[in-house]
Structures are given as C-alpha cells and as structure tokens.
C-alpha atoms as a PDB file:
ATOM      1  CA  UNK A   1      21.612  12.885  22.545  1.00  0.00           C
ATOM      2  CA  UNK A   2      20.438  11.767  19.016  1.00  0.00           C
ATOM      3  CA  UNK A   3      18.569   9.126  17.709  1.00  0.00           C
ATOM      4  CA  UNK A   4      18.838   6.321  20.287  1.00  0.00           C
ATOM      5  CA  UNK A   5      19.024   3.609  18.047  1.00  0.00           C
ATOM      6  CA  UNK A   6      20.923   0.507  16.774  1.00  0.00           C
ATOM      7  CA  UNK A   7      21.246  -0.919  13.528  1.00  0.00           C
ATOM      8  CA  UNK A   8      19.716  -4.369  12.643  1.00  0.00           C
ATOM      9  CA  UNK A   9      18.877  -6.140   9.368  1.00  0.00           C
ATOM     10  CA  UNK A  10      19.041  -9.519  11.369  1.00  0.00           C
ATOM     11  CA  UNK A  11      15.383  -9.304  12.093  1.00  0.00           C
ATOM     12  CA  UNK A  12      15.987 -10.982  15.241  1.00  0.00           C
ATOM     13  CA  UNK A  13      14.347  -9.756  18.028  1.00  0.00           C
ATOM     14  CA  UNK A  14      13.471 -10.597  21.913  1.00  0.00           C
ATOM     15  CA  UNK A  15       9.787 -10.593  21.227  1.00  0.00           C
ATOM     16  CA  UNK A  16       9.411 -13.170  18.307  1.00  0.00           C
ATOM     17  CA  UNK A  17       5.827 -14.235  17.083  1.00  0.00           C
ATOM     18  CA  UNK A  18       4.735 -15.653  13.865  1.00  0.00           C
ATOM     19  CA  UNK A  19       2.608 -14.282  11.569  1.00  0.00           C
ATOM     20  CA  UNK A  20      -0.716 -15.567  13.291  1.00  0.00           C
ATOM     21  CA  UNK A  21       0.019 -14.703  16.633  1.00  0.00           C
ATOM     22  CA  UNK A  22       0.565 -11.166  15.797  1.00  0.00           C
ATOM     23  CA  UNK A  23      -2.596 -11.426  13.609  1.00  0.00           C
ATOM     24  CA  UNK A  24      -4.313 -12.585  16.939  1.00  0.00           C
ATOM     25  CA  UNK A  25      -2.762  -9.955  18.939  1.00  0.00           C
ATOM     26  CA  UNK A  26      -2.929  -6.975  16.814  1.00  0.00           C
ATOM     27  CA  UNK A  27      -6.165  -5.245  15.633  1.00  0.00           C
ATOM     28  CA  UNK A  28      -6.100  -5.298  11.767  1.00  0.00           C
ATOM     29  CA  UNK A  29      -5.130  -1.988  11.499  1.00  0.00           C
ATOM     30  CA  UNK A  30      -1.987  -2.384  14.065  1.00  0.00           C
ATOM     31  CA  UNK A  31      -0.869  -5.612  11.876  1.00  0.00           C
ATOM     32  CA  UNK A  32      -0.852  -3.687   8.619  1.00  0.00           C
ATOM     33  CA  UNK A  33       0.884  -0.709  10.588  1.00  0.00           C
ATOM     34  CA  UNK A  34       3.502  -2.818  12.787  1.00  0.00           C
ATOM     35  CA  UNK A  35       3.580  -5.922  11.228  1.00  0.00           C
ATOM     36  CA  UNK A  36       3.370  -4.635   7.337  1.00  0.00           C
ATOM     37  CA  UNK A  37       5.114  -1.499   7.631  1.00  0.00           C
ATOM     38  CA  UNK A  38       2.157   0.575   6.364  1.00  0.00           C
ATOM     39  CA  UNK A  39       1.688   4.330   7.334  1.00  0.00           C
ATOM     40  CA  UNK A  40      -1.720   5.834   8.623  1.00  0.00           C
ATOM     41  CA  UNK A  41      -2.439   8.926   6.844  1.00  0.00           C
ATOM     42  CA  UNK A  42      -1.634  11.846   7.755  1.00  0.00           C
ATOM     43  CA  UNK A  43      -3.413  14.051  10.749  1.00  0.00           C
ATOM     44  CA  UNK A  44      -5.682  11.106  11.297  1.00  0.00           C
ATOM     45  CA  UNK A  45      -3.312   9.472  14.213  1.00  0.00           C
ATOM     46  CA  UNK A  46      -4.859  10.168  17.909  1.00  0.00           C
ATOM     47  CA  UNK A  47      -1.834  10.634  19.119  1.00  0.00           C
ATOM     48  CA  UNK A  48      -0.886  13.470  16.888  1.00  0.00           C
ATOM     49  CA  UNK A  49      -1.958  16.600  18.788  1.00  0.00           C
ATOM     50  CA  UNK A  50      -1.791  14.699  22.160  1.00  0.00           C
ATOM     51  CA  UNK A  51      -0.230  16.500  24.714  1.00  0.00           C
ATOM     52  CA  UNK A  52      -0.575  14.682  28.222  1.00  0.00           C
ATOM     53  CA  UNK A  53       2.647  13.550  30.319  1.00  0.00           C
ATOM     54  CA  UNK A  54       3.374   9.816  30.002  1.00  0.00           C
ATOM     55  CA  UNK A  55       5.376   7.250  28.328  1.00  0.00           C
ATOM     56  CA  UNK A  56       5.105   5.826  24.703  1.00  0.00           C
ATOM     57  CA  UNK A  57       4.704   1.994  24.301  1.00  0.00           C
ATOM     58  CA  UNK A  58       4.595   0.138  21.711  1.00  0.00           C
ATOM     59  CA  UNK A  59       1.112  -1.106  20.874  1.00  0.00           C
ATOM     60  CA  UNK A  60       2.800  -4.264  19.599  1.00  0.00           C
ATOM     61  CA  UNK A  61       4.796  -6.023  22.978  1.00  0.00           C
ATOM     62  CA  UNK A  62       4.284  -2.714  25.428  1.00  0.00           C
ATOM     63  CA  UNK A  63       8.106  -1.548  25.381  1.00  0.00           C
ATOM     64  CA  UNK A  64       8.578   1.810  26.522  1.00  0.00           C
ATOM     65  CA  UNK A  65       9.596   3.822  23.466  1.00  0.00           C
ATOM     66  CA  UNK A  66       9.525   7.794  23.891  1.00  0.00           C
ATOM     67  CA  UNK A  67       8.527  10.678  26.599  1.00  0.00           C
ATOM     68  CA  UNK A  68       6.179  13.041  26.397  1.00  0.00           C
ATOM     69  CA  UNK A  69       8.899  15.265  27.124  1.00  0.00           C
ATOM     70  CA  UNK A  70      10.789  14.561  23.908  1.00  0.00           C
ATOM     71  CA  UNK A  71       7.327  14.794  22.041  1.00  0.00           C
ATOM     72  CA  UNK A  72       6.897  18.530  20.092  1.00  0.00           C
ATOM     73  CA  UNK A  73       4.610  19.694  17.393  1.00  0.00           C
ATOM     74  CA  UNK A  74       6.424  19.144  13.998  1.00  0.00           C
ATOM     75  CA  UNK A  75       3.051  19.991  11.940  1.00  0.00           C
ATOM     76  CA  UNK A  76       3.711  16.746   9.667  1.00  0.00           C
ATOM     77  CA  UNK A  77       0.498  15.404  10.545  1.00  0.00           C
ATOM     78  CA  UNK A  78       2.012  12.425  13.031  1.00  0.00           C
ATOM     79  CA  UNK A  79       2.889  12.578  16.379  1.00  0.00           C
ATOM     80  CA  UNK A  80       7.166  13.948  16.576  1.00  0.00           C
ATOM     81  CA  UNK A  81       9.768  13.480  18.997  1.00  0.00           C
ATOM     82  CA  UNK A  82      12.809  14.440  19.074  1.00  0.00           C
ATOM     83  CA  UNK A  83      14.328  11.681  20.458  1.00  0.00           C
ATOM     84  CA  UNK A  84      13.710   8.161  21.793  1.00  0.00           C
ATOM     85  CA  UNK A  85      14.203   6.078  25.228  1.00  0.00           C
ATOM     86  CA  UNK A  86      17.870   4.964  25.306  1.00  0.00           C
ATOM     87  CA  UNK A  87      17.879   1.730  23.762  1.00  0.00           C
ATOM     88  CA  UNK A  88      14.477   1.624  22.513  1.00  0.00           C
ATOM     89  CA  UNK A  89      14.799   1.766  18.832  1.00  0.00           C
ATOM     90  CA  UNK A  90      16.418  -0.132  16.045  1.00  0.00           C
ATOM     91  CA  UNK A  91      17.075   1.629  12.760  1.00  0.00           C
ATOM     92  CA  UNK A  92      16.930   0.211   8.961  1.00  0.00           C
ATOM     93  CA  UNK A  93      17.924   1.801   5.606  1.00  0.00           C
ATOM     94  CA  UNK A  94      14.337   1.851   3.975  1.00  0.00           C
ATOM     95  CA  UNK A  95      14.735   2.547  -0.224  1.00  0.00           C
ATOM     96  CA  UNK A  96      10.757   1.580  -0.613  1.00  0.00           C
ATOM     97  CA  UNK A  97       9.859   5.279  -1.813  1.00  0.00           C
ATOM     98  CA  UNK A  98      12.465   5.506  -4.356  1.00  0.00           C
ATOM     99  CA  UNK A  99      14.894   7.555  -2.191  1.00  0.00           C
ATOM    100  CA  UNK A 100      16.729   6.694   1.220  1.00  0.00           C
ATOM    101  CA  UNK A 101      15.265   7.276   4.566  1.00  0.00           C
ATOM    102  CA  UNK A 102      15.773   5.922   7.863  1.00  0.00           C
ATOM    103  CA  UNK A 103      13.096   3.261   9.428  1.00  0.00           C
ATOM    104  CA  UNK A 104      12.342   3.530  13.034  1.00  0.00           C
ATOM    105  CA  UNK A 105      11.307   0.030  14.779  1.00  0.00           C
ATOM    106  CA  UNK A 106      10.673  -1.319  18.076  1.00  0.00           C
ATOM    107  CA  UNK A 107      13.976  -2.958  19.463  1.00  0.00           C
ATOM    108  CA  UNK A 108      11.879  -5.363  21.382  1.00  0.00           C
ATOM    109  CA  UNK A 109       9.593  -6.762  18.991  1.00  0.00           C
ATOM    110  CA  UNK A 110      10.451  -4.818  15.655  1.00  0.00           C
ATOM    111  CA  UNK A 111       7.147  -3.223  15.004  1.00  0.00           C
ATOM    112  CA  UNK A 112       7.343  -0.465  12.291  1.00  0.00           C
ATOM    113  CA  UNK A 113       7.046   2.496  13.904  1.00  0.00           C
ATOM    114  CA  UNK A 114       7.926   5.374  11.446  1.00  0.00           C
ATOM    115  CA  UNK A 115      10.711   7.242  10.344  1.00  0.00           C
ATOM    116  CA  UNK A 116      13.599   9.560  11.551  1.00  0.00           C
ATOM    117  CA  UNK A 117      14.331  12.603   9.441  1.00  0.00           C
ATOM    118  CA  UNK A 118      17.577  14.599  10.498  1.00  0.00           C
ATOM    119  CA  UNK A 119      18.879  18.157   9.384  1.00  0.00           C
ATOM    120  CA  UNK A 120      15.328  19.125   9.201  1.00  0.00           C
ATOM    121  CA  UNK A 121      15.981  22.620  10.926  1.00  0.00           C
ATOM    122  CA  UNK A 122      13.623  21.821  14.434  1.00  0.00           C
ATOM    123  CA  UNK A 123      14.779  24.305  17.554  1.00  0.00           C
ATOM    124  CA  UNK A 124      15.039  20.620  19.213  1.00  0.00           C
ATOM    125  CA  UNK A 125      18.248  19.862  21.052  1.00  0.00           C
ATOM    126  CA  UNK A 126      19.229  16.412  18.328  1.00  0.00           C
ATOM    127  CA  UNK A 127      17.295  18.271  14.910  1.00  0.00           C
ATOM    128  CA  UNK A 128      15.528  15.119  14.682  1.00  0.00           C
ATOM    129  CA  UNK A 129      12.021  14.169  14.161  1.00  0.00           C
ATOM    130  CA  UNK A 130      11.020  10.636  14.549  1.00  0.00           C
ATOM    131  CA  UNK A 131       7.735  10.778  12.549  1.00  0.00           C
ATOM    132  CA  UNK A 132       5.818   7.966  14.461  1.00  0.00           C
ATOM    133  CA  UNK A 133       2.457   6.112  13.419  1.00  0.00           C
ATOM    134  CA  UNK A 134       0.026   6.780  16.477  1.00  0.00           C
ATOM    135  CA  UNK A 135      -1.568   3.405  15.535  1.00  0.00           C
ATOM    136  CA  UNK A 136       1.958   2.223  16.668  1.00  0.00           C
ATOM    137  CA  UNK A 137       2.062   3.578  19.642  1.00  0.00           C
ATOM    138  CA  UNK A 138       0.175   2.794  23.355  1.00  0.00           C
ATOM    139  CA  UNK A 139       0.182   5.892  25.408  1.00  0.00           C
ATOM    140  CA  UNK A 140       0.625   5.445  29.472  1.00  0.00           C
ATOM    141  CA  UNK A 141       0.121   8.296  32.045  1.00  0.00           C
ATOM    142  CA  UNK A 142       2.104   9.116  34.485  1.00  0.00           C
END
C-alpha cells in the first residue's frame, strides 16, 4: 500500500489536449482547478463530507482515481483518501508555496488534483492523505 503513484516531469500524457480544447471541455472553474493547478477553498468542495460508495473520476478525461473505501474524514476541509487506484496517479515535486510538497495528478490526462501529505499521524493503513480538490473529481455510484 502507499501512494500509488509514479513520477513524471515529462508532462506527457495519454489524454493530450491543447489549451482550447480543455477550455471547451472544462467548466471555468475545472480549467483553473485541473488545468491551472488552482485549489478551491477550503470546506467549500461537494465532495468533502460525501460519504456514498462509488468510484472517483477525474472530472477532466473520466479515469478512475480513488474508492470510497479509501476515502476518510481528515477535517482539512477537502475530501481525503488514504490511498489511490493502482496506477492512477502521477506525482510532482511542487516548491510553489515556498516549501516542498508532493503534487497529486491524473496519470491519464494530468489534471491537478491536490496534494499527498505523509507522516501526518492518520489511524489509516499508508498515513497518507491525498488532499483532493472536489472540483477535480467526478463521483460514480456503484
């Protein structure tokens, strides 16, 4: 278990749009999210306190990215999960608030998803929490 992720800095990726097709795909608010690596504020995500069984997509190409069961209640004011879909996720060293942390994107299309945070303390079975933008995510029942 752990963060099931690769590295990339290529920026290649199987789903592979320009600018303006994302622009026509995306709301506004997903393009500045996925697209521009923006973050929603906090609490205001409704996927946050969501707590029905399904699958994760990405709101960007519709990959399947977490579980409900891996979802838990990190009170950080974003939806949490503990872990990803095996493959799902490609990771990035992200310096933009002055400090390292770990970006979180979409292996398929590489949508900006969130962050991971590890060490944190969580009674989860990897201590991660992959702090996710709801606006970046498309939720699927069961």
């Amino acid at each position: 278990m752990g963060t099931n992720t690769s590295s990339s800095s290529s920026g290649s990726f199987p789903v592979n749009l320009s600018e303006e097709e994302w622009r026509v795909k995306l709301t506004p608010q997903q393009f500045r999210i996925l697209r521009e690596k923006d973050t929603e504020r906090p609490g205001t995500g409704e996927y946050n306190k969501h707590k029905e069984k399904g699958i994760y997509n990405c709101a960007g190409c519709d990959a399947p990215l977490y579980t409900s069961e891996t979802k838990f209640d990190s009170g950080c004011g974003w939806p949490a999960f503990f872990d990803a879909i095996p493959g799902a996720l490609k990771t990035e060293d992200d310096y933009s608030m002055g400090r390292k942390r770990t970006e979180i994107m979409c292996a398929r299309c590489g949508g900006h998803l969130g962050h991971v945070f590890k060490g944190e303390g969580f009674p989860t079975p990897t201590d991660e929490r992959h702090c996710v933008n709801s606006i970046s995510l498309r939720f699927n029942s069961k």
